[in-house]
C-alpha atoms as a PDB file:
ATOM      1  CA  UNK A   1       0.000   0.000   0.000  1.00  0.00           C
ATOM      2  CA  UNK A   2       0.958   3.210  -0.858  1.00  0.00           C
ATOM      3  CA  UNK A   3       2.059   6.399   1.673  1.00  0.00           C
ATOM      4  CA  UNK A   4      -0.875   8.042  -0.234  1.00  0.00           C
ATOM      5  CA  UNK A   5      -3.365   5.595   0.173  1.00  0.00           C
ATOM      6  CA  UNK A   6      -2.556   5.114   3.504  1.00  0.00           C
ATOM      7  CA  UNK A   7      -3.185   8.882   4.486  1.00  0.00           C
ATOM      8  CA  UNK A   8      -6.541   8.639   2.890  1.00  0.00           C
ATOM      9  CA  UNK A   9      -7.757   5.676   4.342  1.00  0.00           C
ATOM     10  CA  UNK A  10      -6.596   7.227   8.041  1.00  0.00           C
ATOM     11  CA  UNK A  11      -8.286  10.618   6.763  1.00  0.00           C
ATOM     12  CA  UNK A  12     -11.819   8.244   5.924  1.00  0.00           C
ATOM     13  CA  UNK A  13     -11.676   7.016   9.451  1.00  0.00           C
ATOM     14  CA  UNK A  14     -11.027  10.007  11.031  1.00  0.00           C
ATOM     15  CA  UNK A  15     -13.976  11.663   9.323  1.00  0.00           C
ATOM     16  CA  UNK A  16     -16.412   8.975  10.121  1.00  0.00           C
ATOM     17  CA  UNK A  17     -15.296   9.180  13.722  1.00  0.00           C
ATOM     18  CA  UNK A  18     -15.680  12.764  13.623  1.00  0.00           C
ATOM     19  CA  UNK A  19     -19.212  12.600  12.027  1.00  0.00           C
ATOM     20  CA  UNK A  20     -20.231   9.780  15.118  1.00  0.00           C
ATOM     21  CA  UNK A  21     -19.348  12.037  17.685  1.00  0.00           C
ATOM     22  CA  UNK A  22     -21.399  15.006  15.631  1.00  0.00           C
ATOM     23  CA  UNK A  23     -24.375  13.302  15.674  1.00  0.00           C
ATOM     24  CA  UNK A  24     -24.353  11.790  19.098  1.00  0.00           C
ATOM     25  CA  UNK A  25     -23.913  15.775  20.605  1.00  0.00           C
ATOM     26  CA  UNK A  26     -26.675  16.963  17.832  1.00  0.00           C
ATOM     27  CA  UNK A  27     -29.104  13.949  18.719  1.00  0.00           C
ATOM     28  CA  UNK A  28     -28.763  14.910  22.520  1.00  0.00           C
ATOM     29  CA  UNK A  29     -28.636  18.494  22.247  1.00  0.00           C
ATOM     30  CA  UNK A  30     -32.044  18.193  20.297  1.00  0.00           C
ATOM     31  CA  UNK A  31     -33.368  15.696  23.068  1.00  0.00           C
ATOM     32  CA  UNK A  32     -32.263  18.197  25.756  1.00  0.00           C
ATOM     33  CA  UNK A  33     -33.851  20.916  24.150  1.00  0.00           C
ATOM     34  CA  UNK A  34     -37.290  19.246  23.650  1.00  0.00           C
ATOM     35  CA  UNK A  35     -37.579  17.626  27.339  1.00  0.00           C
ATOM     36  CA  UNK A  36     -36.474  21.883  28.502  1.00  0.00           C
ATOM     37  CA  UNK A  37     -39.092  23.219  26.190  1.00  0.00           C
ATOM     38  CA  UNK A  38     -42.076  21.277  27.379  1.00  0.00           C
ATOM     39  CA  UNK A  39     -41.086  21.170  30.962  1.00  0.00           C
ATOM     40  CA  UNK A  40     -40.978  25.287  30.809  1.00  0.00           C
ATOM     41  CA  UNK A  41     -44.800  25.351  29.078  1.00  0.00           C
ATOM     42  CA  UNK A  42     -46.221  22.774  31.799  1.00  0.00           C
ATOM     43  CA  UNK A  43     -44.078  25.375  34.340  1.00  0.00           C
ATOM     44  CA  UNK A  44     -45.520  28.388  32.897  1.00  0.00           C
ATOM     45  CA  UNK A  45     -49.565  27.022  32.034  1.00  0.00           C
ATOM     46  CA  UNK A  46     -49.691  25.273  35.468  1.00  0.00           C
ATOM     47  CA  UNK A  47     -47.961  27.747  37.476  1.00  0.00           C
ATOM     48  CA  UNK A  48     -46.130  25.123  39.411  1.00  0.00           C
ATOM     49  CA  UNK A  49     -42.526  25.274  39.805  1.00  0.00           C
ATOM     50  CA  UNK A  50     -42.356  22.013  41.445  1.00  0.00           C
ATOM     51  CA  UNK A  51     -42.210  20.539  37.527  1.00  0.00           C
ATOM     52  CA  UNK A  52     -38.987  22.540  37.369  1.00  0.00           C
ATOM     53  CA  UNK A  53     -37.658  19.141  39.383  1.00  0.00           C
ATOM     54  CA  UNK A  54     -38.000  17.209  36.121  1.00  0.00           C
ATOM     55  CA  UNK A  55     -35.268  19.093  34.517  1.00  0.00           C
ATOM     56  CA  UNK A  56     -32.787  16.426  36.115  1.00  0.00           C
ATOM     57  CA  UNK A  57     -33.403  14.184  33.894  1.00  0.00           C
ATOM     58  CA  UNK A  58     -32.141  16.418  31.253  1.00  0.00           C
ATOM     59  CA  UNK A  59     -28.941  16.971  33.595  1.00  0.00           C
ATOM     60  CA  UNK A  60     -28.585  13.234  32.968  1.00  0.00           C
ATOM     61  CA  UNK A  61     -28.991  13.170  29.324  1.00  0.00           C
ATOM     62  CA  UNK A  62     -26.159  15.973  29.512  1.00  0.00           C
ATOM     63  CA  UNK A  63     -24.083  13.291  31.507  1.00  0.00           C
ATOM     64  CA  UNK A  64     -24.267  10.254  29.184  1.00  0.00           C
ATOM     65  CA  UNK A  65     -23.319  12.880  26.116  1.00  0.00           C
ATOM     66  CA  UNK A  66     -20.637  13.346  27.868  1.00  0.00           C
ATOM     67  CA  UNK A  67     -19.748   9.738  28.503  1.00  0.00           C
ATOM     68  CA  UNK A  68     -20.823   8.845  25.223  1.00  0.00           C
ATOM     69  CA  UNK A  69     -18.695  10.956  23.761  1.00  0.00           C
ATOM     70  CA  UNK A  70     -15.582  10.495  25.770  1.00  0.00           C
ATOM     71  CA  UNK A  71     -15.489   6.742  26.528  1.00  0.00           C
ATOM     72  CA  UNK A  72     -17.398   5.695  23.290  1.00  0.00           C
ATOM     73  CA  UNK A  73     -15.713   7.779  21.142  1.00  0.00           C
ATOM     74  CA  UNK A  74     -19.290   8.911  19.602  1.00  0.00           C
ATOM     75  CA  UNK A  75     -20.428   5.171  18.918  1.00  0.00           C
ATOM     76  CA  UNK A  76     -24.145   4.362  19.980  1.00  0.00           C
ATOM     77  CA  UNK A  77     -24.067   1.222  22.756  1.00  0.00           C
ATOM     78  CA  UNK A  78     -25.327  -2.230  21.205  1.00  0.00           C
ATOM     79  CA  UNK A  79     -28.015  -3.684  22.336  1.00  0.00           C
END
């Protein structure tokens, strides 16, 4: 194999791994900002700030992006 082949085929990889980790912080950014919205209009139309409380699971979410993108390197666990 070539010098240039072999740059190109570690340049493929390292955009697919780049792209993984993309979309695992765009799919839980837009997860994170769904669960926020609709615990804000339940907040504001009830008047209840106890519904505030639900906004840890979002904190969570937040945590396994960040595992998910640290330990996983981006990749979605099998199941």
């Amino acid at each position: 194999m070539s010098k240039t082949e072999e740059t190109l085929r570690n340049c493929g990889r390292w955009i697919c791994h780049s792209f993984d980790i993309l979309k695992a912080i765009i799919i839980r950014i837009i997860f994170a900002l769904h669960a926020t919205i609709a615990i804000m209009r339940i907040v504001i139309a009830k008047g209840d700030y106890w519904y505030l409380l639900n906004m840890c699971g979002v904190n969570f979410l937040l945590i396994e992006l960040v595992i998910t993108v640290v330990t996983r390197k981006g990749k979605e666990p099998k199941w």
